[in-house]
C-alpha atoms as a PDB file:
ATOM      1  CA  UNK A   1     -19.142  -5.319  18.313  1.00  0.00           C
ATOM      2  CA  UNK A   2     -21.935  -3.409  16.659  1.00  0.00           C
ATOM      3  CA  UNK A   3     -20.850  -3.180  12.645  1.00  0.00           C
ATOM      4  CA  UNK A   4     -23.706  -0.741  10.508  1.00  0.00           C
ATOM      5  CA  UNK A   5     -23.943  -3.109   7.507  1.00  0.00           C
ATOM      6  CA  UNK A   6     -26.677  -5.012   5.786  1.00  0.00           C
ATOM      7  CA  UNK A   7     -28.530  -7.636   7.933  1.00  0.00           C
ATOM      8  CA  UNK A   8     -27.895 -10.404   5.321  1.00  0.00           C
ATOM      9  CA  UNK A   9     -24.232  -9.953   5.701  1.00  0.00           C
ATOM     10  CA  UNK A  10     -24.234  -9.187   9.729  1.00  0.00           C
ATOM     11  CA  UNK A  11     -25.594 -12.434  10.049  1.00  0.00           C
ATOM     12  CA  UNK A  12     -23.454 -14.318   7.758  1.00  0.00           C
ATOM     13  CA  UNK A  13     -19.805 -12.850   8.415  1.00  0.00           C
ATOM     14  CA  UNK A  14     -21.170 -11.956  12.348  1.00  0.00           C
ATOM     15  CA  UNK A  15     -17.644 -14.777  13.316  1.00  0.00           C
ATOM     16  CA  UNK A  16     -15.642 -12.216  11.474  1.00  0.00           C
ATOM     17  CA  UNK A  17     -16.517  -8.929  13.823  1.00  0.00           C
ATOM     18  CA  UNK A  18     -15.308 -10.885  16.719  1.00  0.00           C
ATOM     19  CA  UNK A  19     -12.319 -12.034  15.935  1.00  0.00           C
ATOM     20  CA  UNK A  20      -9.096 -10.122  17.076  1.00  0.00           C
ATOM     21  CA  UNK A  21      -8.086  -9.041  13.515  1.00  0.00           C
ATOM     22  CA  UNK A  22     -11.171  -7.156  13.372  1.00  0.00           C
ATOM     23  CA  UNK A  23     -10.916  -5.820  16.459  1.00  0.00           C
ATOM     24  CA  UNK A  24      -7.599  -3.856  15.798  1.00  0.00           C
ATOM     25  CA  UNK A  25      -8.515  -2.805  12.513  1.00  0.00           C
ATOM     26  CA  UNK A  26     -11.690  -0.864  13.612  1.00  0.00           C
ATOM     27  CA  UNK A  27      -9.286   0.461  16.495  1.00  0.00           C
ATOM     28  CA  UNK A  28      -7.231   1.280  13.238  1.00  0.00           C
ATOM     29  CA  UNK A  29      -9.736   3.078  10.961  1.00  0.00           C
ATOM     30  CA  UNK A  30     -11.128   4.891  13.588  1.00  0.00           C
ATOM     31  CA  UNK A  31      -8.001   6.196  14.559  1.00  0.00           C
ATOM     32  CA  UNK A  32      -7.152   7.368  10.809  1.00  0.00           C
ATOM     33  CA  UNK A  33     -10.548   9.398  10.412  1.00  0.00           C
ATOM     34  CA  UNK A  34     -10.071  10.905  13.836  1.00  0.00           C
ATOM     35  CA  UNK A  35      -6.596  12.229  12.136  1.00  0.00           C
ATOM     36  CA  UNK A  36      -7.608  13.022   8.654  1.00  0.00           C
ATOM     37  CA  UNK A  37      -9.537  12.773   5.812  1.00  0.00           C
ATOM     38  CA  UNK A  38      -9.746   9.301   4.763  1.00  0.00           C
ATOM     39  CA  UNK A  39     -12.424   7.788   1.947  1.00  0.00           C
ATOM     40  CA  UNK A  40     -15.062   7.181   1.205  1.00  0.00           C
ATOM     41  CA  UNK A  41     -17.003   8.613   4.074  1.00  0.00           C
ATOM     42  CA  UNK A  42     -17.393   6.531   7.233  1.00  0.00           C
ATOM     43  CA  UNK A  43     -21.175   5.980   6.644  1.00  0.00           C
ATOM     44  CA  UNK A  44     -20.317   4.714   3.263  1.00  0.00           C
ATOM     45  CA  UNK A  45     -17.155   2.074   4.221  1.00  0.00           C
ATOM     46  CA  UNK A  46     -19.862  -0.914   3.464  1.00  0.00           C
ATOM     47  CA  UNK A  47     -21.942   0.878   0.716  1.00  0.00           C
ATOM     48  CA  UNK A  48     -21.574  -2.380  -1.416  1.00  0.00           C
ATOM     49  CA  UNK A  49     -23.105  -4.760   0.770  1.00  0.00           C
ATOM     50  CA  UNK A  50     -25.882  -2.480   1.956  1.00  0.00           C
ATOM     51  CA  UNK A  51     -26.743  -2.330  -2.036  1.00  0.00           C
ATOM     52  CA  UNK A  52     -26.169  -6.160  -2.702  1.00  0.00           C
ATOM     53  CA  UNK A  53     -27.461  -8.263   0.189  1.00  0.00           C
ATOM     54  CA  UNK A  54     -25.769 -11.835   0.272  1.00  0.00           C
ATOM     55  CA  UNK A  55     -28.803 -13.765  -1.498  1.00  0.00           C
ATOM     56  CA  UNK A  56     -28.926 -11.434  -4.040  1.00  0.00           C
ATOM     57  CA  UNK A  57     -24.928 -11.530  -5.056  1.00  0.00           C
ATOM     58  CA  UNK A  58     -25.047 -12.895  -9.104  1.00  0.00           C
ATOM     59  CA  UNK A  59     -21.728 -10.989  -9.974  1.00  0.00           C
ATOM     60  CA  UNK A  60     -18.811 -10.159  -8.048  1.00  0.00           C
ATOM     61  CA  UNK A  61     -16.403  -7.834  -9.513  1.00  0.00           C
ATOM     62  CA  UNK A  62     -12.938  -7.599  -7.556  1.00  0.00           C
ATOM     63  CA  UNK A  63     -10.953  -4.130  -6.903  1.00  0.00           C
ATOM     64  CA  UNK A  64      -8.130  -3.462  -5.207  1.00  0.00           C
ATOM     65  CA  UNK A  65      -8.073  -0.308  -3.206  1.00  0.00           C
ATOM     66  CA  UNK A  66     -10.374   3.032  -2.902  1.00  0.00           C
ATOM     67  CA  UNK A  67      -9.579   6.542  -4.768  1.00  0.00           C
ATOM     68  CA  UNK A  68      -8.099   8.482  -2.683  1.00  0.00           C
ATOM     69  CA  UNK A  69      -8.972  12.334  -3.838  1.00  0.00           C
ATOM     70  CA  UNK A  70     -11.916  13.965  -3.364  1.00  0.00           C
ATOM     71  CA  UNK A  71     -15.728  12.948  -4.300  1.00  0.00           C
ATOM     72  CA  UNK A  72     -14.310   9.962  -5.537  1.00  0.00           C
ATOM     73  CA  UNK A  73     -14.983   6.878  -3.337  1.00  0.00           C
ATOM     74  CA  UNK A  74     -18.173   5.475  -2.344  1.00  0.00           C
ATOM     75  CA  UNK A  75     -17.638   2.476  -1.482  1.00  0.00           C
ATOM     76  CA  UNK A  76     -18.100   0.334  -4.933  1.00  0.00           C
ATOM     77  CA  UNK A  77     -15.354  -0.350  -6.796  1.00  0.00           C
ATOM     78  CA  UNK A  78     -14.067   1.579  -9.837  1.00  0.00           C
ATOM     79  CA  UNK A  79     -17.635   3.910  -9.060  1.00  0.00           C
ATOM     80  CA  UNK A  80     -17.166   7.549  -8.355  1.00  0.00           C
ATOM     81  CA  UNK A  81     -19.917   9.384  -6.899  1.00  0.00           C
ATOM     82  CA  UNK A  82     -22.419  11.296  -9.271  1.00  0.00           C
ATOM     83  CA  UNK A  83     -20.518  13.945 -11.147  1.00  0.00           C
ATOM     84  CA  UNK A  84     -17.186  13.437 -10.551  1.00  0.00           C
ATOM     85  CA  UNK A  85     -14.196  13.104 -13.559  1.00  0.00           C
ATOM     86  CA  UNK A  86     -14.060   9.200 -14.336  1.00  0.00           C
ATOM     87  CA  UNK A  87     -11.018   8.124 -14.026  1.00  0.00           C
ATOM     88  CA  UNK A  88      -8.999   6.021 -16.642  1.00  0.00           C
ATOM     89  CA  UNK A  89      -9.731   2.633 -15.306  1.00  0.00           C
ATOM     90  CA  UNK A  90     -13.095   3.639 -15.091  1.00  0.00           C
ATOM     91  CA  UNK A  91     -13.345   5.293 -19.072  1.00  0.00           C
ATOM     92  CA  UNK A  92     -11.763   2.068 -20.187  1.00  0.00           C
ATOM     93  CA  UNK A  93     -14.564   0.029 -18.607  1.00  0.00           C
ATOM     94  CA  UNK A  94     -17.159   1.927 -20.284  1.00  0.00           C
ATOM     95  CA  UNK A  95     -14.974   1.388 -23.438  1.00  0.00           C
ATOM     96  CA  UNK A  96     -15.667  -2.127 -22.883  1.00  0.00           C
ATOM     97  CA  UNK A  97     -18.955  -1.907 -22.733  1.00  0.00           C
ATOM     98  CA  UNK A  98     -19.770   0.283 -25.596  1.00  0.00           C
ATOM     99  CA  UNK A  99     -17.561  -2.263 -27.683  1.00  0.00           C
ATOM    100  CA  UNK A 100     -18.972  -5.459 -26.287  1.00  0.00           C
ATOM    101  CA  UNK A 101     -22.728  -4.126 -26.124  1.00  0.00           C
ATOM    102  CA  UNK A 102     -23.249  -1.428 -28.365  1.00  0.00           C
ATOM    103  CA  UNK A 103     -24.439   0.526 -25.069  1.00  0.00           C
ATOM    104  CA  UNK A 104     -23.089   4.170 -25.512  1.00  0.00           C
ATOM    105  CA  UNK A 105     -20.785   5.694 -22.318  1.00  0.00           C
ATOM    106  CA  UNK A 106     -23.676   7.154 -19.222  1.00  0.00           C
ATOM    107  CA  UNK A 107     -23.006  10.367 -18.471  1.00  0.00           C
ATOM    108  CA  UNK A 108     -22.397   9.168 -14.418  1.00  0.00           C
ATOM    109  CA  UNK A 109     -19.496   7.219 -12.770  1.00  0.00           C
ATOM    110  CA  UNK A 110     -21.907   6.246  -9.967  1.00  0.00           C
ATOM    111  CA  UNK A 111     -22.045   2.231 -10.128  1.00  0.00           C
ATOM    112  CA  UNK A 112     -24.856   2.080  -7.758  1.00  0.00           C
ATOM    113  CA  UNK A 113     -27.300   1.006 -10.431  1.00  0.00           C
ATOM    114  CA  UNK A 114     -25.322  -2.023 -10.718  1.00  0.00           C
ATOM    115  CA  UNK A 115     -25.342  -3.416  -7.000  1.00  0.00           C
ATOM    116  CA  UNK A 116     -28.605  -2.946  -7.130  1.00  0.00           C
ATOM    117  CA  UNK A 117     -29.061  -5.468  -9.742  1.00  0.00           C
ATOM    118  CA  UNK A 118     -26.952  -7.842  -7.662  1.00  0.00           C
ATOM    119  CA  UNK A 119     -23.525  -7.021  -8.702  1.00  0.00           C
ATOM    120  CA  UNK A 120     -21.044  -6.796  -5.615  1.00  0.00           C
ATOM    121  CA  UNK A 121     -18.468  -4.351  -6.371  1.00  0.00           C
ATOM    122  CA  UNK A 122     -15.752  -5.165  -3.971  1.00  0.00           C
ATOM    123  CA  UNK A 123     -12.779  -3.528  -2.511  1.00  0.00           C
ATOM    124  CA  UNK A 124      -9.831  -5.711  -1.138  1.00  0.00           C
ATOM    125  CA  UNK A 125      -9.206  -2.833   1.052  1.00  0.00           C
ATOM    126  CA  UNK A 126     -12.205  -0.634   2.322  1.00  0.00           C
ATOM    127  CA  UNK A 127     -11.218   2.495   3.522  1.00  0.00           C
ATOM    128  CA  UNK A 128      -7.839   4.959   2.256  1.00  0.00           C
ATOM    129  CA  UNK A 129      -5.823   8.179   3.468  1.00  0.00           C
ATOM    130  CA  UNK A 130      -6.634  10.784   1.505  1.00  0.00           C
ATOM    131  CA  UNK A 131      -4.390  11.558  -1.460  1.00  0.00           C
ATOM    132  CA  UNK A 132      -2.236   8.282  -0.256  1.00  0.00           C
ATOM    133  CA  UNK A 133      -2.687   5.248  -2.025  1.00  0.00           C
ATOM    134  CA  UNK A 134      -2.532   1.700  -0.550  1.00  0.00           C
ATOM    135  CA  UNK A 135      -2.182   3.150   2.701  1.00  0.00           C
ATOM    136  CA  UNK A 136      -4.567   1.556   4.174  1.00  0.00           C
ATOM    137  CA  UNK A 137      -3.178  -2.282   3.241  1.00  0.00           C
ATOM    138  CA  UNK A 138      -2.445  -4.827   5.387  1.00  0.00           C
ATOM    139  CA  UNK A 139      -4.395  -4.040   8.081  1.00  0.00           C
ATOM    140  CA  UNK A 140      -6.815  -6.213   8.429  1.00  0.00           C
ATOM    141  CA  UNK A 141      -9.175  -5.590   5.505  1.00  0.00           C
ATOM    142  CA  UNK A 142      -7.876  -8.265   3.305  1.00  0.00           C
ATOM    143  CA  UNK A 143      -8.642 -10.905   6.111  1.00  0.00           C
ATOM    144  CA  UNK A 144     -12.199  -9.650   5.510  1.00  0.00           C
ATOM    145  CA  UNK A 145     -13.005  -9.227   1.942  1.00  0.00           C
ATOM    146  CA  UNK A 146     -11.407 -12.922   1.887  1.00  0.00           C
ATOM    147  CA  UNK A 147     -14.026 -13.935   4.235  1.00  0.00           C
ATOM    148  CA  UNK A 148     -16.651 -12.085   2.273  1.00  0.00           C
ATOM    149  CA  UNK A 149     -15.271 -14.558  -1.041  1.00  0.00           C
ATOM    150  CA  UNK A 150     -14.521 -17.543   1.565  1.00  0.00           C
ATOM    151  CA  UNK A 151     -18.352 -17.550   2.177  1.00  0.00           C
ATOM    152  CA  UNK A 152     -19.592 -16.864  -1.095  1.00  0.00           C
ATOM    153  CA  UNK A 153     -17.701 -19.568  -2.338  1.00  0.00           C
ATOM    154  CA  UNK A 154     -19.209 -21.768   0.513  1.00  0.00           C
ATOM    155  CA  UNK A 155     -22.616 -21.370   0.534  1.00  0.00           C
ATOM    156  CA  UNK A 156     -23.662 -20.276  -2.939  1.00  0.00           C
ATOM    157  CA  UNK A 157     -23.138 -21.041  -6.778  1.00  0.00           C
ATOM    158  CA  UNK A 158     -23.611 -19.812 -10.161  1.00  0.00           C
ATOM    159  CA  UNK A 159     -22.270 -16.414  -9.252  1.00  0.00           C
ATOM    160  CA  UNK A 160     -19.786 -14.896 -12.393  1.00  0.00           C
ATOM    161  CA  UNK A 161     -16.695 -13.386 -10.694  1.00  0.00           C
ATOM    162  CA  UNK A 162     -14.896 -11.120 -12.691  1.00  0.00           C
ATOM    163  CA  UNK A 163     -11.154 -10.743 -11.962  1.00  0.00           C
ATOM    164  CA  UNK A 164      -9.420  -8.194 -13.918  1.00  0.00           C
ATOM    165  CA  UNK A 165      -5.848  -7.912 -13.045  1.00  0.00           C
ATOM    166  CA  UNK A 166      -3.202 -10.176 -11.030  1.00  0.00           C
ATOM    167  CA  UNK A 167      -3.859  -9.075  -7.863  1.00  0.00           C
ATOM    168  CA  UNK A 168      -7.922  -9.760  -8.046  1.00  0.00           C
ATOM    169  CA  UNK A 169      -6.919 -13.593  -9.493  1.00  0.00           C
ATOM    170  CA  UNK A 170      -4.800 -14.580  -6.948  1.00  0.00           C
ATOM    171  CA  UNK A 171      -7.774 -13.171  -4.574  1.00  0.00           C
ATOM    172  CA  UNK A 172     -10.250 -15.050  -6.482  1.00  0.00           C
ATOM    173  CA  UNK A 173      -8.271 -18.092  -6.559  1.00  0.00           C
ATOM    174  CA  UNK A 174     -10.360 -20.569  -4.464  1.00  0.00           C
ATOM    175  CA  UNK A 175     -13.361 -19.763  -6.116  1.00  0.00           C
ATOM    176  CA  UNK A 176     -14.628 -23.422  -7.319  1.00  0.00           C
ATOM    177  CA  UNK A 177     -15.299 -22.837 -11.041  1.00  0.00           C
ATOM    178  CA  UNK A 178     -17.306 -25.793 -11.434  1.00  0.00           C
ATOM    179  CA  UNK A 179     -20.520 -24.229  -9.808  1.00  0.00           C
ATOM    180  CA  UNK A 180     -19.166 -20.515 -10.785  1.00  0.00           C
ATOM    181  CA  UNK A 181     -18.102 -18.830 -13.831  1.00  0.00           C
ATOM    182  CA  UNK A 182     -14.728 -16.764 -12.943  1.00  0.00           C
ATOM    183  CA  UNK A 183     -13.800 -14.202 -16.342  1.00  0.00           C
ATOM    184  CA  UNK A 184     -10.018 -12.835 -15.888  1.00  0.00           C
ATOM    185  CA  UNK A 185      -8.304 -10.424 -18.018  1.00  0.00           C
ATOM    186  CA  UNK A 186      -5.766  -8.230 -17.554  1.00  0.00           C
ATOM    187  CA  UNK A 187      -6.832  -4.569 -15.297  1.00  0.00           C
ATOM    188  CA  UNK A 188      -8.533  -1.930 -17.034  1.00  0.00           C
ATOM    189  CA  UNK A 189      -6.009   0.763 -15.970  1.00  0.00           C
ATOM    190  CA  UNK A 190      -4.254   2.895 -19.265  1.00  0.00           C
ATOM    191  CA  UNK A 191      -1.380   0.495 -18.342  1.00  0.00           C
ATOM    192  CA  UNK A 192      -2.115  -2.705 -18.832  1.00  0.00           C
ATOM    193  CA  UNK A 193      -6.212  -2.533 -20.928  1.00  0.00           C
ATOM    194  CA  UNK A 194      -4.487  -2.826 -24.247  1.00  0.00           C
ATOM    195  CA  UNK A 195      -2.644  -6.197 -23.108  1.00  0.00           C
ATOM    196  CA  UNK A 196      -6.371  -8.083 -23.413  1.00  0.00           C
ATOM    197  CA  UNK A 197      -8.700  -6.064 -21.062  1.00  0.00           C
ATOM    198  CA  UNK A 198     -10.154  -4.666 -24.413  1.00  0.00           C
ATOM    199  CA  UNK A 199     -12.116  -6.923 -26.438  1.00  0.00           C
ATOM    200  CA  UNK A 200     -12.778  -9.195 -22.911  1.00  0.00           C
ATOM    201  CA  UNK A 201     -16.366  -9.506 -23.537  1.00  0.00           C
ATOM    202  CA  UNK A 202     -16.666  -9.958 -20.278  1.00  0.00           C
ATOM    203  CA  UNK A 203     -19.675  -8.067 -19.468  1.00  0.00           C
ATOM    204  CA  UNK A 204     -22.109 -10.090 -22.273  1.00  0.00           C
ATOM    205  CA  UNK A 205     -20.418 -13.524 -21.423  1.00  0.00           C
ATOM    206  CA  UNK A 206     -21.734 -12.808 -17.755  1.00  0.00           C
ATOM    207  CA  UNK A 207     -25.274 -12.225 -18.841  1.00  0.00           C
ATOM    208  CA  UNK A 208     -25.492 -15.113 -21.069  1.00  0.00           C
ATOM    209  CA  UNK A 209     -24.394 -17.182 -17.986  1.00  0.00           C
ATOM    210  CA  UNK A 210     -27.093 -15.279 -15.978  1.00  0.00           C
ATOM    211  CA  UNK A 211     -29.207 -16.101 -19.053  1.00  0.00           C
ATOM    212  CA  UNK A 212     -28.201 -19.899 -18.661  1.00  0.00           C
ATOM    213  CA  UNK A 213     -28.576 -20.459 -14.300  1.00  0.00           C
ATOM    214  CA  UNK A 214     -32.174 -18.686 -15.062  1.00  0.00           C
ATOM    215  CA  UNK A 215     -31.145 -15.444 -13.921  1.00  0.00           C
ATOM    216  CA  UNK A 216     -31.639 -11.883 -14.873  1.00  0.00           C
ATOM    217  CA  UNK A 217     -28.934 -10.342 -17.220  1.00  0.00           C
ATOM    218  CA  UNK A 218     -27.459  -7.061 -15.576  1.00  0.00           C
ATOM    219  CA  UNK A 219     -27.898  -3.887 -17.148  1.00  0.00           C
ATOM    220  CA  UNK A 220     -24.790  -2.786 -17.807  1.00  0.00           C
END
């Protein structure tokens, strides 16, 4: 089957697009946006990799699911397209930041100037039904994204994966953190950020690693 994504990644995950999972999830998700809104925007489903090709991956930061309301979703995780609210996950990131880096909050949500520094912001899940969240699970996507980690993990090293919450760890969890550098911390959300997502560091301990594989620190 012909999948529009970045040539890097066709050629690398090209086992995945044949296999039957993947075959009944694209019957899926073509289904839902033939029904419905769903997000982000079919052209846009793998936005990530078409920013981040696979030899260019240095970070890898885990989400879970899309937003689901409007002008939200792009396909990067925790981004929301240019002008849009942020929302609270996304506030308490730039939090971070500003704490860890002295860098003050950007006036845009968009996260695109990230992946293009090599930072692959990654959905479990790829696509939603609008204003339903997690509705979209279990359908096949996980089975990817692992595969997206699975080769990662295989064929390169000295990539920092950052893993905020329980559900991105136990994704992350055969990551080989003798080549790697994995961060984890609780999730940024207003629910749990107070339990040890603030004050993470996160974002300067991954450029120093950068720093120390010869590698260019991100711009956060």
């Amino acid at each position: 089957m012909d999948v529009k994504i970045e040539q890097s990644w066709k050629d690398c995950l090209a086992e995945e697009f044949d296999k039957p999972y993947f075959n009944r999830l694209t019957d899926f998700v073509r289904d839902e946006y033939g029904r419905g809104t769903v997000y982000p925007p079919g052209s846009l489903i793998f936005n990530a990799f078409n920013h981040c090709p696979f030899d260019r991956v240095k970070v890898v930061l885990l989400g879970q699911d899309p937003y689901h309301e409007p002008g939200q979703a792009h396909g990067l995780c925790f981004s929301v397209q240019n002008g849009v609210h942020f929302p609270p996950s996304l506030i308490n990131i730039f939090k971070e930041i500003q704490s860890d880096l002295g860098k003050a909050v950007p006036k845009s949500g968009d996260l695109t100037r990230w992946a293009d520094q090599g930072v692959l912001l990654l959905n479990a899940t790829l696509t939603v039904r609008a204003h339903s969240a997690g509705s979209h699970q279990n359908k096949g996507w996980e089975a990817f994204t692992d595969a997206v980690i699975n080769r990662l993990a295989d064929q390169r090293e000295h990539i920092v994966y950052i893993l905020w919450g329980s559900y991105a760890q136990r994704k992350g969890a055969i990551i080989d953190r003798t080549k790697n550098l994995v961060l984890q911390s609780p999730h940024p959300s207003p629910l749990s950020a107070s339990r040890g997502f603030f004050g993470n560091k996160h974002f300067s301990k991954a450029n120093a690693y950068l720093l120390e594989t010869g590698q260019t620190p991100v711009e956060w």
